[in-house]
C-alpha atoms as a PDB file:
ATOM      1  CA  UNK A   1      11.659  -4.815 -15.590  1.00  0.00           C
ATOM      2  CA  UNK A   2      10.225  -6.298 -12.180  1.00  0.00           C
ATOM      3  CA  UNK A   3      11.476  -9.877 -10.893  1.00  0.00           C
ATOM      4  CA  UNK A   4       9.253 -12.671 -12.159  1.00  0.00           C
ATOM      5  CA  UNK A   5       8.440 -13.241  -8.709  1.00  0.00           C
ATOM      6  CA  UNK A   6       6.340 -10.229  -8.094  1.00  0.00           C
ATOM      7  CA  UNK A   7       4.505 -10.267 -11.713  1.00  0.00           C
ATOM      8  CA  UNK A   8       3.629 -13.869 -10.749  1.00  0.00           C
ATOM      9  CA  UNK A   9       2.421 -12.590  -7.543  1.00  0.00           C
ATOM     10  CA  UNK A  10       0.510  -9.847  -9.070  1.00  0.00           C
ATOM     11  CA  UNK A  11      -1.081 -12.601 -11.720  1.00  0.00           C
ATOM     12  CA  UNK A  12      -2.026 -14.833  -8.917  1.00  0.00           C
ATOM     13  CA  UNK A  13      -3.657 -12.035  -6.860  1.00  0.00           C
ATOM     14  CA  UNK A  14      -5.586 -10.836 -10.198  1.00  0.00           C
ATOM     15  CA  UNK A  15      -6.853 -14.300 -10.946  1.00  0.00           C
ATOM     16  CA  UNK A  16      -7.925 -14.716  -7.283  1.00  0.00           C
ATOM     17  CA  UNK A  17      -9.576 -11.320  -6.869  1.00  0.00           C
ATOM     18  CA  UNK A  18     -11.808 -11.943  -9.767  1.00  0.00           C
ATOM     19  CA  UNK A  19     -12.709 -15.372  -8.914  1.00  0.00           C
ATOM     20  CA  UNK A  20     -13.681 -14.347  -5.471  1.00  0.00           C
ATOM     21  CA  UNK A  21     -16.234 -11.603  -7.239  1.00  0.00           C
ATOM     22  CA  UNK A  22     -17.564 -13.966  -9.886  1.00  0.00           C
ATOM     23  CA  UNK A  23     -17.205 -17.544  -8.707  1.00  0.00           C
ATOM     24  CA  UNK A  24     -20.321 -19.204  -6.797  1.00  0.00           C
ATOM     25  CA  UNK A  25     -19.474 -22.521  -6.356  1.00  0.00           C
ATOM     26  CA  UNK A  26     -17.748 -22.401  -2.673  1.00  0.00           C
ATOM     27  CA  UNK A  27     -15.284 -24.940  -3.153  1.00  0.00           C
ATOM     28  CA  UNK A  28     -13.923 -22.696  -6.221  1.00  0.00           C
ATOM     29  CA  UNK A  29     -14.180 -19.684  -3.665  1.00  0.00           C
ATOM     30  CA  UNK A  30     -12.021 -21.478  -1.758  1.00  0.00           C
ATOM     31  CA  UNK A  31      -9.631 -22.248  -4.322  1.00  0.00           C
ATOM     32  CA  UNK A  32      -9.067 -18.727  -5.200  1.00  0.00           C
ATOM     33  CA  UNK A  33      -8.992 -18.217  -1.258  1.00  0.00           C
ATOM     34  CA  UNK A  34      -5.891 -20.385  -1.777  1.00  0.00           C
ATOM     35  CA  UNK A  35      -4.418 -18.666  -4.791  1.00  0.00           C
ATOM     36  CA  UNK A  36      -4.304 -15.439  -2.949  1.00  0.00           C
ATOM     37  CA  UNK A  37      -2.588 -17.320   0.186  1.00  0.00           C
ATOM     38  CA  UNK A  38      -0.068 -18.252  -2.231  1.00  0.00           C
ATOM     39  CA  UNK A  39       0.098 -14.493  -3.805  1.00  0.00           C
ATOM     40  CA  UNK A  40       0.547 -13.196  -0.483  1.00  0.00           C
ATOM     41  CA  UNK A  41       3.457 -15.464   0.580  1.00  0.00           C
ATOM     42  CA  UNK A  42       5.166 -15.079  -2.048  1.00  0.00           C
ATOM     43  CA  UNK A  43       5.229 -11.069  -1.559  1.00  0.00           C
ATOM     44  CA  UNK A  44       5.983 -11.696   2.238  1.00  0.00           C
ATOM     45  CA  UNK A  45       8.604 -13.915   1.562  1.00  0.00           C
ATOM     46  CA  UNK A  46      10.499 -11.446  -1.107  1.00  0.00           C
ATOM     47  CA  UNK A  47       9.571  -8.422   0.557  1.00  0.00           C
ATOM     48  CA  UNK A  48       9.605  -9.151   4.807  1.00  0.00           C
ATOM     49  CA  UNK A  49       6.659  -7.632   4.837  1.00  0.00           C
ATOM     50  CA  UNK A  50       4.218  -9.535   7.325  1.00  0.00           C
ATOM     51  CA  UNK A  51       1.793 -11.759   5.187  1.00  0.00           C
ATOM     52  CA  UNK A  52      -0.942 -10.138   7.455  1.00  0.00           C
ATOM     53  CA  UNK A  53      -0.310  -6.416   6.144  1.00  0.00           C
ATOM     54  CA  UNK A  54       0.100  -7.427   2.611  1.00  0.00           C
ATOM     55  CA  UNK A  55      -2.763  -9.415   3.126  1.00  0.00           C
ATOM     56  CA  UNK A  56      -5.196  -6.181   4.087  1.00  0.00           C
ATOM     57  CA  UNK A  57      -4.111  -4.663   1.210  1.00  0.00           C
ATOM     58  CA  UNK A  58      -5.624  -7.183  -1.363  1.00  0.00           C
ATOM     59  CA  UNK A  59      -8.654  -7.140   0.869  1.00  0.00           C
ATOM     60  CA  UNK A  60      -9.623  -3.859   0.491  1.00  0.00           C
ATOM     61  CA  UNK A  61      -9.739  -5.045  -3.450  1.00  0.00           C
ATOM     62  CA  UNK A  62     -12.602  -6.188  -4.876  1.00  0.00           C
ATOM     63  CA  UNK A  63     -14.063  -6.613  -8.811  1.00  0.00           C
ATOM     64  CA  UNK A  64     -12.151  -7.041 -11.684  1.00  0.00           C
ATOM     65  CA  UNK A  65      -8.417  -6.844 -11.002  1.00  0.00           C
ATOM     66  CA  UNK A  66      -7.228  -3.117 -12.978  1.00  0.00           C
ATOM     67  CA  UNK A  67      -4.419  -1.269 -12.840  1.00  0.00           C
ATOM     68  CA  UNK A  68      -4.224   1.760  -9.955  1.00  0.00           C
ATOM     69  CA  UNK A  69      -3.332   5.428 -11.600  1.00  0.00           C
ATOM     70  CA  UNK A  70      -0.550   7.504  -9.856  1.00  0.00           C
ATOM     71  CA  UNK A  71      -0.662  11.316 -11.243  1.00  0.00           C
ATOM     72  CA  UNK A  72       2.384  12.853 -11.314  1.00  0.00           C
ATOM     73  CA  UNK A  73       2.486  16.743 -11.732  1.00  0.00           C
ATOM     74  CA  UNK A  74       5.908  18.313 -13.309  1.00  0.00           C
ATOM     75  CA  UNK A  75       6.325  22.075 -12.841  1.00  0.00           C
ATOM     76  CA  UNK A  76       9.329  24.347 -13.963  1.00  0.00           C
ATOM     77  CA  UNK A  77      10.431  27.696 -13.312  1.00  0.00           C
ATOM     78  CA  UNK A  78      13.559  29.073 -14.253  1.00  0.00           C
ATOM     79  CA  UNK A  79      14.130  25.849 -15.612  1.00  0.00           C
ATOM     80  CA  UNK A  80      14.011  24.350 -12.433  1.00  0.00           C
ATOM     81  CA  UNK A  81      11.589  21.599 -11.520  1.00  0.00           C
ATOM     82  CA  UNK A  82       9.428  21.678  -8.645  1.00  0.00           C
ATOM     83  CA  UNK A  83       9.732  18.619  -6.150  1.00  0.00           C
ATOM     84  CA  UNK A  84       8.388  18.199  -2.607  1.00  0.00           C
ATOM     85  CA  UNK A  85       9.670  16.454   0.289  1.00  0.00           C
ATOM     86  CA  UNK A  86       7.961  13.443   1.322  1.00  0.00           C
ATOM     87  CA  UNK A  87       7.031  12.398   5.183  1.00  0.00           C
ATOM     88  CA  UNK A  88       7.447   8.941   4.663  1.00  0.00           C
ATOM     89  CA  UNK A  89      10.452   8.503   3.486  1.00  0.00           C
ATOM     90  CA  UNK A  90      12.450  11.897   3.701  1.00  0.00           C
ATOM     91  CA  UNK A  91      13.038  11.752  -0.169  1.00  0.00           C
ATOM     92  CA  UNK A  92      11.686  14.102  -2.811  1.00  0.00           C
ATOM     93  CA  UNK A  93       9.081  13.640  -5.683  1.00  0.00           C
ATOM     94  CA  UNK A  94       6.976  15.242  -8.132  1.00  0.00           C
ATOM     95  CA  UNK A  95       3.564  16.491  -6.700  1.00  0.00           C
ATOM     96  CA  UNK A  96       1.153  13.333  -6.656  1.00  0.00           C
ATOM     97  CA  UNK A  97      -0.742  10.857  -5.943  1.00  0.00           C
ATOM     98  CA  UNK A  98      -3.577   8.582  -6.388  1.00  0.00           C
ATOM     99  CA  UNK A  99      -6.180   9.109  -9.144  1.00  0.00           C
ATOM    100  CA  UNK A 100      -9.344  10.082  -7.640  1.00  0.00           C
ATOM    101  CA  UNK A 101     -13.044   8.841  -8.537  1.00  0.00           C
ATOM    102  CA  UNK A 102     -15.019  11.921 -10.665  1.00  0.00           C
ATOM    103  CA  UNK A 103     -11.651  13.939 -11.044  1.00  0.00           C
ATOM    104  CA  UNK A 104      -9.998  13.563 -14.693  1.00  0.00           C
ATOM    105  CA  UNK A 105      -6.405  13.716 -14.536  1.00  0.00           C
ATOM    106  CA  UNK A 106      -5.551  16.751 -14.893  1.00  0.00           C
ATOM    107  CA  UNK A 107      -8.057  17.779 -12.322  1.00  0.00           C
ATOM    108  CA  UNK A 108      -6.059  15.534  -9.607  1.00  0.00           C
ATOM    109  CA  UNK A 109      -2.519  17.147 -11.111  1.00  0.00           C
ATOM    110  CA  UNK A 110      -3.412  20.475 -10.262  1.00  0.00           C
ATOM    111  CA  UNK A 111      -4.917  19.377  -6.890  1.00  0.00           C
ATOM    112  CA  UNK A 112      -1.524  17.410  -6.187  1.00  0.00           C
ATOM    113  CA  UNK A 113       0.387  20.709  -6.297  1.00  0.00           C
ATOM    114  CA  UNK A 114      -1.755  22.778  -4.407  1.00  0.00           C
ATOM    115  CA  UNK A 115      -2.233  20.401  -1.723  1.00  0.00           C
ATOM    116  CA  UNK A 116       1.656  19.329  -1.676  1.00  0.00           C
ATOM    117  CA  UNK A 117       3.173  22.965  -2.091  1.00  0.00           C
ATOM    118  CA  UNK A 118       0.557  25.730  -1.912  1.00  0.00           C
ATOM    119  CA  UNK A 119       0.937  26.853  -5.849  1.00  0.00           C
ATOM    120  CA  UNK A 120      -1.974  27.208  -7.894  1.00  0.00           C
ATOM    121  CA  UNK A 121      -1.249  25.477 -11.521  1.00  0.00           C
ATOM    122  CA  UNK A 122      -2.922  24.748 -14.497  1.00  0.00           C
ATOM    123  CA  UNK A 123      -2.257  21.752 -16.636  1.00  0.00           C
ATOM    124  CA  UNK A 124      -0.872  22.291 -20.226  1.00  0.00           C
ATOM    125  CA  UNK A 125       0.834  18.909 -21.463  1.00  0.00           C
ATOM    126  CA  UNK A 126       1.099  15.065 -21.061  1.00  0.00           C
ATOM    127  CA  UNK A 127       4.471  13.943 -21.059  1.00  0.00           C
ATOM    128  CA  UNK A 128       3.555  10.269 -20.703  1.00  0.00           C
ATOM    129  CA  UNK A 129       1.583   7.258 -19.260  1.00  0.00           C
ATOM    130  CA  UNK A 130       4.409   5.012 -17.851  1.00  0.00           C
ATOM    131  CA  UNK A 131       4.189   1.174 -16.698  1.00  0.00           C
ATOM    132  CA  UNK A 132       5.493   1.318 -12.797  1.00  0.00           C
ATOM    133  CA  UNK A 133       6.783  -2.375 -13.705  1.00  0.00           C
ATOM    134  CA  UNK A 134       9.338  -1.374 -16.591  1.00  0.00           C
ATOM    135  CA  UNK A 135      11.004   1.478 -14.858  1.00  0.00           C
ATOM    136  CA  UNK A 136      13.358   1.167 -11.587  1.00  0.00           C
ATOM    137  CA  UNK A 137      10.939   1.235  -8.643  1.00  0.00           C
ATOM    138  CA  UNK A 138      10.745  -0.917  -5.758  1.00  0.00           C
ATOM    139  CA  UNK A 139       8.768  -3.884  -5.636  1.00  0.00           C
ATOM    140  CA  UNK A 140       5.162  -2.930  -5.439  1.00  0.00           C
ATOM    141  CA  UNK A 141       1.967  -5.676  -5.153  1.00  0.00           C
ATOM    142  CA  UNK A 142       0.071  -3.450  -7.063  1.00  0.00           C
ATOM    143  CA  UNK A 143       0.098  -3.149 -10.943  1.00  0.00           C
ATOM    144  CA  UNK A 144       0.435   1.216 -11.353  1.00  0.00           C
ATOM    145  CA  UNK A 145       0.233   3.310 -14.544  1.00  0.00           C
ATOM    146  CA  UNK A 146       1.836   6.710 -13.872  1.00  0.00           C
ATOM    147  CA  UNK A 147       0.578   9.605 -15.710  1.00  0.00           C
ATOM    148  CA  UNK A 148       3.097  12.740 -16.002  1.00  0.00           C
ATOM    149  CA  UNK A 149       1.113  15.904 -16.526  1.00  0.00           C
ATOM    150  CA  UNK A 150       2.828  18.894 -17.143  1.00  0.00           C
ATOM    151  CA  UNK A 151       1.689  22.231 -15.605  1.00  0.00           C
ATOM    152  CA  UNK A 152       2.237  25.746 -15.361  1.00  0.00           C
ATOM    153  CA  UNK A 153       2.077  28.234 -12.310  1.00  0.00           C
ATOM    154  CA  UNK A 154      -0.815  30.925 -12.030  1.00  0.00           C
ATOM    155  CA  UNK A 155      -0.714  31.639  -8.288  1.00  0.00           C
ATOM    156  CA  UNK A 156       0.239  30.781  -4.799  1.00  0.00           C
ATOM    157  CA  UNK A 157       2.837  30.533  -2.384  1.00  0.00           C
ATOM    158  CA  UNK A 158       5.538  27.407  -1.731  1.00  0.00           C
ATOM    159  CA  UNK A 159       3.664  26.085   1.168  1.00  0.00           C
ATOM    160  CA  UNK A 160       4.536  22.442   3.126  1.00  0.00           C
ATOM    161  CA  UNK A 161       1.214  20.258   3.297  1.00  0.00           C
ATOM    162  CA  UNK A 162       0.355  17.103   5.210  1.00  0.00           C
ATOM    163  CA  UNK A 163       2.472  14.850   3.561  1.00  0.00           C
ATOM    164  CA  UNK A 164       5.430  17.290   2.575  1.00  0.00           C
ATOM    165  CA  UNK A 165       8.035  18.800   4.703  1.00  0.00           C
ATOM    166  CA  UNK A 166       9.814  21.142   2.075  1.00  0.00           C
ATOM    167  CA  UNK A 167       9.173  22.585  -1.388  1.00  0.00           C
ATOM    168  CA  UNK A 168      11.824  23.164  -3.592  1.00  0.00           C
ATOM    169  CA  UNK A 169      13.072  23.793  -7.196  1.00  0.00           C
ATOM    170  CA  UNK A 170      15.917  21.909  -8.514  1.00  0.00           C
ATOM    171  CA  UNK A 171      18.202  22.497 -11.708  1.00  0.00           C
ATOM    172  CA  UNK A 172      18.422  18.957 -13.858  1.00  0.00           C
ATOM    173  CA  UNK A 173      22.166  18.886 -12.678  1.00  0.00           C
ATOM    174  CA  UNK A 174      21.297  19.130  -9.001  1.00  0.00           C
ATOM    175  CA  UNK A 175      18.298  16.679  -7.977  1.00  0.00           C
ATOM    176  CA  UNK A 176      17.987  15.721  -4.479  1.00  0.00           C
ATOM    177  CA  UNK A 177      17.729  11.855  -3.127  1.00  0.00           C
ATOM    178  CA  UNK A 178      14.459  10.848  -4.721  1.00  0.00           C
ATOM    179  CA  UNK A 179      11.598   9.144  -3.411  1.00  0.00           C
ATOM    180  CA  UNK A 180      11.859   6.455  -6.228  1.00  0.00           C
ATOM    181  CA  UNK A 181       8.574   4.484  -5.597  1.00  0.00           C
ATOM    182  CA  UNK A 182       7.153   7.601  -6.592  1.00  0.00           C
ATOM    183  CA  UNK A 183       9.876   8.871  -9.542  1.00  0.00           C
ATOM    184  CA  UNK A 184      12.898   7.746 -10.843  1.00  0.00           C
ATOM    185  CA  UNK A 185      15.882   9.286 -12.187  1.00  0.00           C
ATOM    186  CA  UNK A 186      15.103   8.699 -15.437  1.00  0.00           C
ATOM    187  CA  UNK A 187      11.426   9.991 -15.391  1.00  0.00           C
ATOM    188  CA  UNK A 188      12.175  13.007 -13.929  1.00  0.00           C
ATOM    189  CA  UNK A 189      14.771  13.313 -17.238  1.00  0.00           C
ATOM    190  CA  UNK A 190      12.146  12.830 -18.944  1.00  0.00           C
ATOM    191  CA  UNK A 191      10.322  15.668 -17.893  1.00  0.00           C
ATOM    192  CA  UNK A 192      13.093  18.042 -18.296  1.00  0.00           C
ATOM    193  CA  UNK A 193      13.562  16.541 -22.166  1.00  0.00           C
ATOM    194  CA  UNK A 194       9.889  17.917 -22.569  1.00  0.00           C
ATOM    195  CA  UNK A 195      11.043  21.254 -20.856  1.00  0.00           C
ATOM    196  CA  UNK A 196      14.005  21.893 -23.483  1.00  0.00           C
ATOM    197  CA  UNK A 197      11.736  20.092 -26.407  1.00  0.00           C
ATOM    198  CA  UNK A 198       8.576  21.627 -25.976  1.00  0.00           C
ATOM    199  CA  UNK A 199       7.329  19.449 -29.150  1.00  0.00           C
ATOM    200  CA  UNK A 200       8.741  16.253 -27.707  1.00  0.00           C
ATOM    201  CA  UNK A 201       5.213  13.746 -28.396  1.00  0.00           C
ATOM    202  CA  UNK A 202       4.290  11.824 -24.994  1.00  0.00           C
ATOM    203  CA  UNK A 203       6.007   9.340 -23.778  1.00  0.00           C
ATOM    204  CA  UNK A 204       3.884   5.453 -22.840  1.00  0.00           C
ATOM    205  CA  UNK A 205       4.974   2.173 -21.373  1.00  0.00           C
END
């Protein structure tokens, strides 16, 4: 589970954001203006991020607070599983990313691995819809869901894209350092239980 620190954070930014959409009176706009200050040093303080970057990032949100959706593609072959290399980091993950407006989710898995390792997929299974904040991820100031869609290659060729420097299969006994704000340990278990139980039911929270 995530420190209390950060889900208060992530409470206090939620309660401002939606009071700065629906509030009109402007000395409640500035409360909420204050709330977020408080949301924001908090994060800064427990994460040495610089209160202005963190700070950006809750600007760019506005509306009712939601969750974000990370899609998460899992592929085997030879009962290996397909990871990717990630730019930022050096680590590996699952092919992913960001849910994207108009594309259901299987839509964005099968994007994911083209764009991350040149093969062409189709999606077949959900293994699960995971809370970011009970799993072992860094700290993150936004609240995720992470959707595991299994798929299965049609086409293409291993192929590095802009924000992957290798493509690889690994055996469940041999996983490289993993990019773990993306995937964990565990979740990538996970996927492999669903690989040797093809009738395992999804996984959620």
């Amino acid at each position: 589970m995530e420190p209390k620190w950060l889900e208060w954070a992530k409470q206090l930014q939620s309660i401002a954001q939606a009071g700065l959409t629906y509030s009109k009176d402007v000395y409640d706009l500035e409360r909420f203006e204050w709330i977020r200050d408080i949301s924001v040093e908090i994060l800064s303080e427990h994460t040495d991020v610089h209160k202005t970057v963190i700070r950006d990032l809750f600007a760019n949100e506005t509306g009712y607070a939601t969750p974000k959706v990370d899609i998460r593609s899992v592929v085997f072959k030879d009962n290996k599983i397909l990871m990717v290399r990630e730019n930022t980091d050096g680590n590996w993950s699952l092919p992913g990313g960001w849910g994207d407006i108009g594309e259901t989710p299987s839509e964005v898995a099968v994007k994911e691995v083209k764009e991350e390792s040149g093969f062409d997929v189709k999606a077949i299974k959900l293994i699960g819809v995971l809370d970011k904040k009970c799993h072992p991820h860094p700290p993150s100031p936004y609240h995720v869901y992470k959707v595991f869609i299994q798929c299965e290659i049609i086409g293409g060729q291993p192929k590095e894209g802009m924000e992957t420097s290798a493509v690889e299969f690994f055996a469940e006994d041999e996983l490289p350092p993993l990019s773990i704000a993306r995937n964990t340990e565990s979740q990538v278990k996970l996927a492999f239980k669903h690989l040797h139980n093809p009738q395992e039911p999804a996984y959620f929270d």
